[in-house]
N, C-alpha and C. Protein backbone atom coordinates (compact mmCIF):
# COMPACT_ATOMS: atom_id res chain seq x y z
N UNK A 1 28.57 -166.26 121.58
CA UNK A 1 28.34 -166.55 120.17
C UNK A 1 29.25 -167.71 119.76
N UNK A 2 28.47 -168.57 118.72
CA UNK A 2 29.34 -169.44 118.61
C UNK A 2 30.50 -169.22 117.38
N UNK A 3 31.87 -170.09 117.19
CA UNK A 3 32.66 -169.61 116.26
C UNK A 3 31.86 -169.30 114.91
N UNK A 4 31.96 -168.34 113.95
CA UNK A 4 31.96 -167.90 112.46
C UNK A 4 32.66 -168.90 111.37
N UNK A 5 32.35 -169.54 110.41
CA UNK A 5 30.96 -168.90 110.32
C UNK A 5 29.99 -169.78 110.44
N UNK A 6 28.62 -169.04 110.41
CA UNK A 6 27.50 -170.10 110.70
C UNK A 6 26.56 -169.89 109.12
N UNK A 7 26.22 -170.81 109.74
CA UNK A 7 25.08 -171.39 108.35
C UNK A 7 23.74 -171.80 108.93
N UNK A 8 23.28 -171.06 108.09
CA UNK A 8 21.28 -171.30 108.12
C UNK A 8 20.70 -172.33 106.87
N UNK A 9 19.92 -173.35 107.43
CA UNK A 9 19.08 -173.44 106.38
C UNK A 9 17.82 -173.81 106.36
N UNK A 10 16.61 -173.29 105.25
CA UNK A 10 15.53 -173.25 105.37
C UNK A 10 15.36 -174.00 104.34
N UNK A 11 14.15 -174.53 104.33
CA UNK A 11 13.21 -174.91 103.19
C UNK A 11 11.91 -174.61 102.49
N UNK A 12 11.72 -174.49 101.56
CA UNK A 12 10.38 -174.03 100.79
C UNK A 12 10.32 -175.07 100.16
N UNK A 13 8.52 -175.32 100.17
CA UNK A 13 7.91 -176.29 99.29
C UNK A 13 6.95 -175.86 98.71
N UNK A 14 6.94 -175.88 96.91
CA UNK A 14 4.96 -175.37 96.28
C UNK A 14 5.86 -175.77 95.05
N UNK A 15 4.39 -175.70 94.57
CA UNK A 15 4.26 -176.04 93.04
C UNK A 15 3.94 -174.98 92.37
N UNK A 16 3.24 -175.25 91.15
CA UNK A 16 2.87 -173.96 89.50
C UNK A 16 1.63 -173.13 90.64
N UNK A 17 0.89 -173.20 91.66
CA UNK A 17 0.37 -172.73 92.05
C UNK A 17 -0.03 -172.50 93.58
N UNK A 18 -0.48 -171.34 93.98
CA UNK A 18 -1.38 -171.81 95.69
C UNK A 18 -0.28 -171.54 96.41
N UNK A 19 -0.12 -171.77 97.30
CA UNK A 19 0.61 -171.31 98.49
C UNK A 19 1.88 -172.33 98.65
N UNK A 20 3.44 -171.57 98.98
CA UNK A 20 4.19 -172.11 99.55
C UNK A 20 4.68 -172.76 101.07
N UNK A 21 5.25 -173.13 100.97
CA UNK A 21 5.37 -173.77 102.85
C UNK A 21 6.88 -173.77 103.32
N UNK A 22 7.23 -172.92 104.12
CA UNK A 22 8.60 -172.30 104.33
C UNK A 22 8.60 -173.30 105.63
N UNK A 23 9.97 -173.93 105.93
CA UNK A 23 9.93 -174.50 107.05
C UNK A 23 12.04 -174.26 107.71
N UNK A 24 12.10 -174.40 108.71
CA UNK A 24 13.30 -174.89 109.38
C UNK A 24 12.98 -175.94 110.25
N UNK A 25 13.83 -176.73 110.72
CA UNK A 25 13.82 -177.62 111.88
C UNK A 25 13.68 -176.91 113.31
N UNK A 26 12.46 -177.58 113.68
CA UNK A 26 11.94 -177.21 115.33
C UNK A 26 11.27 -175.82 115.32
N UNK A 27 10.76 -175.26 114.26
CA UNK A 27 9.81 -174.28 113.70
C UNK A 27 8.52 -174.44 113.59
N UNK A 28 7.58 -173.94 113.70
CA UNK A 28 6.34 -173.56 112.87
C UNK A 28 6.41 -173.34 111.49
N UNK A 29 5.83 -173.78 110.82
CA UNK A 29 6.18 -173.44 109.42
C UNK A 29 5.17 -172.58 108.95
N UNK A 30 5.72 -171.63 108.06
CA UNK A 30 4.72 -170.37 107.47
C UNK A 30 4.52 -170.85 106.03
N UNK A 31 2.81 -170.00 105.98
CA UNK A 31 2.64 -170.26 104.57
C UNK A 31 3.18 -168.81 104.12
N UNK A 32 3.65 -169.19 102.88
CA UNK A 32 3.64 -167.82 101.86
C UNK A 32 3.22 -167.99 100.61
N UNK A 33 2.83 -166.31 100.01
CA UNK A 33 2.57 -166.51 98.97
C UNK A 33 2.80 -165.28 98.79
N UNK A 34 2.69 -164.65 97.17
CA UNK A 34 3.21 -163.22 96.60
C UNK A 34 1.80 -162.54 97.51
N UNK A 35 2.41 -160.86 97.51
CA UNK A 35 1.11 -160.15 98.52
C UNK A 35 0.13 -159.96 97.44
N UNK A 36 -0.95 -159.06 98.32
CA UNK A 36 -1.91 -158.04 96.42
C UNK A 36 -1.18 -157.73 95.91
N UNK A 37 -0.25 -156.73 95.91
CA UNK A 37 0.64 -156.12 94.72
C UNK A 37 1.17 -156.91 93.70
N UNK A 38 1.09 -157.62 93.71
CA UNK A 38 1.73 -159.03 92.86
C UNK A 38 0.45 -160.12 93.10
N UNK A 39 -0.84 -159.84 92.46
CA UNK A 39 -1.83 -160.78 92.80
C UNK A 39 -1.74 -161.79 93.86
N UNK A 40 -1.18 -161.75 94.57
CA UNK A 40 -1.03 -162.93 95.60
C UNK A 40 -2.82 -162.95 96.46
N UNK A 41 -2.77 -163.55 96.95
CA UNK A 41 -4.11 -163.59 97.97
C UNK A 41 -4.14 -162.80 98.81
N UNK A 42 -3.27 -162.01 99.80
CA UNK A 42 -2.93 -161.23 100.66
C UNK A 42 -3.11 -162.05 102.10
N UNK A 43 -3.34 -163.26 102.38
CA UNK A 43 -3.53 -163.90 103.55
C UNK A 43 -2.31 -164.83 104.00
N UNK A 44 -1.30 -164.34 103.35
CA UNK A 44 0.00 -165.16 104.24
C UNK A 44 1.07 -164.22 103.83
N UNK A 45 2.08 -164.67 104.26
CA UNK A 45 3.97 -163.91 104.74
C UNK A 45 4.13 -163.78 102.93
N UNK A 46 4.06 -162.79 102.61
CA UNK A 46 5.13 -162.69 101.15
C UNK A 46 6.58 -162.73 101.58
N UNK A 47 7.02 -162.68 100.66
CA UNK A 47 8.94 -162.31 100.47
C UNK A 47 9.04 -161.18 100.96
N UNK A 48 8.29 -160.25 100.61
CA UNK A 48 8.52 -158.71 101.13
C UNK A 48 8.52 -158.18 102.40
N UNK A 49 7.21 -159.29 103.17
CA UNK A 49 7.07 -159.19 104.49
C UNK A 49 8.06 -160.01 104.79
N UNK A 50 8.39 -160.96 104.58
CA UNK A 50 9.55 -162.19 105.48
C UNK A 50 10.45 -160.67 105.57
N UNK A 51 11.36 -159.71 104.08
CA UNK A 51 12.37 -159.35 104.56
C UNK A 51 12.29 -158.66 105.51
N UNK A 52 11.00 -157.50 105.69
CA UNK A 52 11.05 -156.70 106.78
C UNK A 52 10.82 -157.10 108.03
N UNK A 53 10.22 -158.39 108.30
CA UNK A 53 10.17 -158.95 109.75
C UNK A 53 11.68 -159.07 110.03
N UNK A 54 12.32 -159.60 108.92
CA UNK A 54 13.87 -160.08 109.32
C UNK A 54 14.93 -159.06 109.59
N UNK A 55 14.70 -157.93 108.97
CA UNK A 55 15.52 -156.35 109.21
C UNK A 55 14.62 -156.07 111.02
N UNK A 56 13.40 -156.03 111.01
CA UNK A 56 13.00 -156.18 112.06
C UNK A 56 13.32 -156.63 113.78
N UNK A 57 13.08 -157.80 113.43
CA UNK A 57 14.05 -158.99 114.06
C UNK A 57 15.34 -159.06 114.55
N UNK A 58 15.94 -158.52 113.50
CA UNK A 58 17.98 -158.63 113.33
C UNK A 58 17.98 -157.06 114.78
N UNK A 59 17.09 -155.99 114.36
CA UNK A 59 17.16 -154.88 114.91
C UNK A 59 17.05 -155.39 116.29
N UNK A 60 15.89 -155.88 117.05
CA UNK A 60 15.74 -156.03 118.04
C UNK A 60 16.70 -156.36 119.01
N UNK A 61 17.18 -157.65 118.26
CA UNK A 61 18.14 -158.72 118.92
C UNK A 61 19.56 -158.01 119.07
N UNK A 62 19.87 -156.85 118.39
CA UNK A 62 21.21 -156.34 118.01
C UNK A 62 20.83 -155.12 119.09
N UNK A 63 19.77 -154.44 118.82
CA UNK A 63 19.49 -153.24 120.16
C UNK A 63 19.78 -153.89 121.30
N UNK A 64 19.28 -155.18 122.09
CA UNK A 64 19.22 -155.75 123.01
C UNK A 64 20.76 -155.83 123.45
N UNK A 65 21.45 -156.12 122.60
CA UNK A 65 23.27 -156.58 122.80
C UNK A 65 23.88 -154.86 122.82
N UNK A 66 23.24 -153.99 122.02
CA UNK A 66 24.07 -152.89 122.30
C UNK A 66 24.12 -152.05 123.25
N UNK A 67 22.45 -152.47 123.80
CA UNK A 67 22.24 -151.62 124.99
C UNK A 67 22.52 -151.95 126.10
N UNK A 68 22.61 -153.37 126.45
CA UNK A 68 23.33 -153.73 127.33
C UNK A 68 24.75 -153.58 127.42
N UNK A 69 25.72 -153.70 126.44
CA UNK A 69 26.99 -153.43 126.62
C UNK A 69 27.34 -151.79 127.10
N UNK A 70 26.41 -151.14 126.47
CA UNK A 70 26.32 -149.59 126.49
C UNK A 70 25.18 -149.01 128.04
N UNK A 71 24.94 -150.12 128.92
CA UNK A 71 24.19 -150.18 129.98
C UNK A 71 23.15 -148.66 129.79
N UNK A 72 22.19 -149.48 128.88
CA UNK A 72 21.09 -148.78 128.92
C UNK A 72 19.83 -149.39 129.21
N UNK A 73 19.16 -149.11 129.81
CA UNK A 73 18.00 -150.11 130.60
C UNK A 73 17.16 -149.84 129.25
N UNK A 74 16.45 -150.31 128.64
CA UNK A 74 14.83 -150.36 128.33
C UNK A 74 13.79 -151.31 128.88
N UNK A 75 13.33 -150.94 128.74
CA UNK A 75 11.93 -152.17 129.10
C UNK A 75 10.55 -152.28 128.05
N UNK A 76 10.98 -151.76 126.90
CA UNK A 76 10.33 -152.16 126.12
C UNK A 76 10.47 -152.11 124.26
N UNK A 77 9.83 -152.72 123.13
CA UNK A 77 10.26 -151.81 122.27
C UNK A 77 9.04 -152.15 121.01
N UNK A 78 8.41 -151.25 120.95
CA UNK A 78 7.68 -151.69 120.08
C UNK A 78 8.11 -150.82 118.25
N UNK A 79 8.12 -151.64 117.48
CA UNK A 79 8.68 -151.24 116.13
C UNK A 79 7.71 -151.53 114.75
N UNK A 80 7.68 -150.60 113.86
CA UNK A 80 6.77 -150.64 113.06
C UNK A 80 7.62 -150.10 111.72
N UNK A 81 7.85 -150.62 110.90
CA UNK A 81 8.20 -150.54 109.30
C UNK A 81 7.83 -151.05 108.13
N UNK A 82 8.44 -150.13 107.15
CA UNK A 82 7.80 -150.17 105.91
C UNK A 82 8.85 -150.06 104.87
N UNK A 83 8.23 -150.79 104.14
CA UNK A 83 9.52 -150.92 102.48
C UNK A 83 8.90 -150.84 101.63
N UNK A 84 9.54 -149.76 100.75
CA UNK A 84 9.02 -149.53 99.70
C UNK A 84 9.53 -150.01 98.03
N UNK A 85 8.72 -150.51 97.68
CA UNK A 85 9.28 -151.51 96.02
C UNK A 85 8.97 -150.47 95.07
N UNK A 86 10.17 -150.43 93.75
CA UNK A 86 10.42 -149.83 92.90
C UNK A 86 10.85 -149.86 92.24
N UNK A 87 10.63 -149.53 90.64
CA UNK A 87 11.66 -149.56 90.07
C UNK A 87 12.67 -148.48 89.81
N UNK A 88 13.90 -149.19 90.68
CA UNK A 88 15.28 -148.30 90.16
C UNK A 88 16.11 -149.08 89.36
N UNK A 89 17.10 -148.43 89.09
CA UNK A 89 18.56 -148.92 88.14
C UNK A 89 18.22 -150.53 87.52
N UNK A 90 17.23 -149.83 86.93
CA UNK A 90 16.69 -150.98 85.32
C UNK A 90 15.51 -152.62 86.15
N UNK A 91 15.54 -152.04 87.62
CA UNK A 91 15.28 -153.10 88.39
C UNK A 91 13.90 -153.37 89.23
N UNK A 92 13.29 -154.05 89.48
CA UNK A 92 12.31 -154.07 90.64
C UNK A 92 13.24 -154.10 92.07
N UNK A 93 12.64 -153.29 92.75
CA UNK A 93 13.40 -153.67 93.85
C UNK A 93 13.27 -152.88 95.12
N UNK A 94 13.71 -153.10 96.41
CA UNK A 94 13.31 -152.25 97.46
C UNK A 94 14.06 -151.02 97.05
N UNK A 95 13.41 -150.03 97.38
CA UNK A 95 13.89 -148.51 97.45
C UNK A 95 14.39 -147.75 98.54
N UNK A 96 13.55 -148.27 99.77
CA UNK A 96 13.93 -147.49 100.87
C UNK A 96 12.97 -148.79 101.87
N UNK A 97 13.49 -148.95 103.26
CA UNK A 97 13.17 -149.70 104.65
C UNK A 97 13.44 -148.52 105.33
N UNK A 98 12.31 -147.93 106.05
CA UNK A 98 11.97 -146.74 106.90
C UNK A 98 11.67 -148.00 108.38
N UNK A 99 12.61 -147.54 109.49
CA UNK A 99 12.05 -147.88 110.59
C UNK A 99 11.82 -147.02 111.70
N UNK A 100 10.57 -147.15 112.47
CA UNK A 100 10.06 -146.43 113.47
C UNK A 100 9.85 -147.19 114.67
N UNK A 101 11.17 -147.38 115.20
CA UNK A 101 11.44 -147.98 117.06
C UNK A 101 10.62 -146.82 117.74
N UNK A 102 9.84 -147.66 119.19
CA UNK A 102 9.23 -146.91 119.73
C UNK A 102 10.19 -147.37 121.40
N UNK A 103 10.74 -146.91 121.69
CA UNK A 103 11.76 -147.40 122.91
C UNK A 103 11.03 -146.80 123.95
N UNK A 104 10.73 -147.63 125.08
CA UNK A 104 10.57 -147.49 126.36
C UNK A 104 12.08 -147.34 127.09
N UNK A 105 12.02 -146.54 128.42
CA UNK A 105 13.55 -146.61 128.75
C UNK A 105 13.10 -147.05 130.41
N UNK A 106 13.75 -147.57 131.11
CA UNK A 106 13.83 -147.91 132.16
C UNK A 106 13.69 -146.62 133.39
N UNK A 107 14.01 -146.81 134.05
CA UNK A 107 13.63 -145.37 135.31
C UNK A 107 15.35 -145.04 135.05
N UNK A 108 15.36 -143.67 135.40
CA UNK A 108 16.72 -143.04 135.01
C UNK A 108 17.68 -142.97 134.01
N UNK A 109 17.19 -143.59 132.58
CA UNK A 109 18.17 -144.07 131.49
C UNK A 109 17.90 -142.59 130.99
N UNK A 110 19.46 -142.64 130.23
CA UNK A 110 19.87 -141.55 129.35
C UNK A 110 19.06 -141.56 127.95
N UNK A 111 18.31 -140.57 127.90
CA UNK A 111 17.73 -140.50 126.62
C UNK A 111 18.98 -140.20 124.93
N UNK A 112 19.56 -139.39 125.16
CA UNK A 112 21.04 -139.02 124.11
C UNK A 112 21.55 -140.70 124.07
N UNK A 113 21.91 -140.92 125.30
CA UNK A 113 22.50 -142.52 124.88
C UNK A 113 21.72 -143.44 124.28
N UNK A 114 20.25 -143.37 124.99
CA UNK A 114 19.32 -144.18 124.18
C UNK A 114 18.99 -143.92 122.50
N UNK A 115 19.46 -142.81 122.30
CA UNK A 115 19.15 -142.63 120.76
C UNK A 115 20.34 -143.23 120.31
N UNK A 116 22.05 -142.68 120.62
CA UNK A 116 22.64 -143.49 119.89
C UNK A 116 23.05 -144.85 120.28
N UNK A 117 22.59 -145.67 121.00
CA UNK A 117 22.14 -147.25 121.21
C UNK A 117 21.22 -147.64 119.97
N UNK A 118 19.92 -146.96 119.48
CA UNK A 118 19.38 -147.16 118.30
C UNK A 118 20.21 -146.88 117.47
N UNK A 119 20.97 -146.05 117.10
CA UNK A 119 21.22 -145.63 115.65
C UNK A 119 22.89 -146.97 115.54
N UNK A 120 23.16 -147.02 116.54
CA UNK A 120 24.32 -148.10 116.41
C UNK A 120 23.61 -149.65 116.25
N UNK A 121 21.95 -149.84 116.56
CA UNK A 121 21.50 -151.24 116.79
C UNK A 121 21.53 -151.19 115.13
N UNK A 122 20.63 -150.09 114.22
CA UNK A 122 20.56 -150.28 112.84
C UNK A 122 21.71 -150.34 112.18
N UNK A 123 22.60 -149.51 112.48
CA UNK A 123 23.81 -150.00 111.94
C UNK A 123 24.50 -151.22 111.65
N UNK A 124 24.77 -151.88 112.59
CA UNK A 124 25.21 -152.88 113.25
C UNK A 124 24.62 -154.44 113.36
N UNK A 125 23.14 -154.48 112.74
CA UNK A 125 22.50 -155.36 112.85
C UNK A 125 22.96 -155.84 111.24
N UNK A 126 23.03 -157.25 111.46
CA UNK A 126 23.62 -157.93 110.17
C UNK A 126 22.73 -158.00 109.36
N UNK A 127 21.56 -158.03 109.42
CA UNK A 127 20.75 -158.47 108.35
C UNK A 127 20.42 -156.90 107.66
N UNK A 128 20.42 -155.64 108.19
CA UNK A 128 20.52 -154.30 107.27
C UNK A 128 21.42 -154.07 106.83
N UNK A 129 22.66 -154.64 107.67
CA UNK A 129 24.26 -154.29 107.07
C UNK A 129 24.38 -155.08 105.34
N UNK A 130 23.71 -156.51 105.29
CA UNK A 130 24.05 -157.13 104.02
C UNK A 130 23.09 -156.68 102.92
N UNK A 131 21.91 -155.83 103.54
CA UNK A 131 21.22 -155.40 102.08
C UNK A 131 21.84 -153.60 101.82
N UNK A 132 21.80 -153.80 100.38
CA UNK A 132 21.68 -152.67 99.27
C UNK A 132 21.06 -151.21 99.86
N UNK A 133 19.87 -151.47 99.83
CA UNK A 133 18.68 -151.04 100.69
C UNK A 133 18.95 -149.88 101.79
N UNK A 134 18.59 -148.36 101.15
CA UNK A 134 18.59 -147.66 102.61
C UNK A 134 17.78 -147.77 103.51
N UNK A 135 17.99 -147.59 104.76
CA UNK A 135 16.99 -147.84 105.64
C UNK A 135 17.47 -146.38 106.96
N UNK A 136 16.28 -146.05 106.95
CA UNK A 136 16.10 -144.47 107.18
C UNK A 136 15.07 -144.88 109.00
N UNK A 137 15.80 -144.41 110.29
CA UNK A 137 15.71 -144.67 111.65
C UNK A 137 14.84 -143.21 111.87
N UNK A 138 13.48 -143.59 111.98
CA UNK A 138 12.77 -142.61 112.69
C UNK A 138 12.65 -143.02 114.30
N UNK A 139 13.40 -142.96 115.28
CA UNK A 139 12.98 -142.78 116.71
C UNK A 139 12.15 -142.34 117.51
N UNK A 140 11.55 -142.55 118.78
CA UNK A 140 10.53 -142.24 119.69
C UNK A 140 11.01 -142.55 120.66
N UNK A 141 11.89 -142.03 121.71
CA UNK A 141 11.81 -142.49 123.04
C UNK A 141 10.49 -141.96 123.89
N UNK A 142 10.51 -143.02 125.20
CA UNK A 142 9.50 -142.99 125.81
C UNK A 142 10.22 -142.84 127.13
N UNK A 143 9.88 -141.73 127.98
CA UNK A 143 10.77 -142.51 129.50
C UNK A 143 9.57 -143.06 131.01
N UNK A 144 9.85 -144.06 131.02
CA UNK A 144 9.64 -145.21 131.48
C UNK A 144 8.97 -144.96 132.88
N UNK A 145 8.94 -145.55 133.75
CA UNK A 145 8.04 -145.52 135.19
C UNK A 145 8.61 -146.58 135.60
């Protein structure tokens, strides 16, 4: 890793209407726009989806580092979540990020270790650590072939 701290930056481009255009350097750039729930069109990345790909994302990359330090084989991981918007404390806002890791484990891996390898990846992953936001770890191990 390189020294702390680091800095990201992205760009968005739109006007009073129609679709935005999210870009970084050496990216694909995504369109977005608000989802149905917020009249949007429903055919590109809202805000809501960017965050949960990115709690998503952060998870993967952070399981990958814990399980290796914690020498746990997987060989696979498929993950599926959901956030729920609400109004609490006078606010719109997420209520709860429910995630459901589906972990493959390698031939002979510890299933007990493999669970707490997940529950330390959500922990530990920066991008759930900086939101508000509970986020509630439903698990599935799978053992492997």
């Amino acid at each position: 890793m390189k020294p702390l701290p680091h800095v990201y930056d992205v760009h968005l481009a739109g006007g009073p209407t129609g679709y935005a255009r999210v870009s970084l350097e050496g990216a694909p750039e995504l369109r977005a726009a608000p989802p149905r729930d917020f009249d949007g069109p429903g055919d590109a990345w809202g805000p809501e989806h960017l965050l949960l790909a990115a709690v998503e994302a952060c998870f993967l990359f952070t399981l990958r580092a814990v399980a290796q330090a914690s020498r746990v084989e997987f060989t696979g991981l498929e993950l599926s979540g959901s956030g729920t918007v609400d109004r609490a404390g006078g606010a719109l806002r997420f209520t709860q990020i429910v995630l459901r890791p589906r972990l493959t484990l390698g031939p002979g891996a510890d299933r007990e270790r493999a669970f707490r390898v997940l529950e330390k990846a959500e922990k530990t992953c920066l991008v759930s650590a900086s939101l508000a936001t509970p986020i509630r770890l439903e698990p599935e191990i799978v053992a492997g072939g």
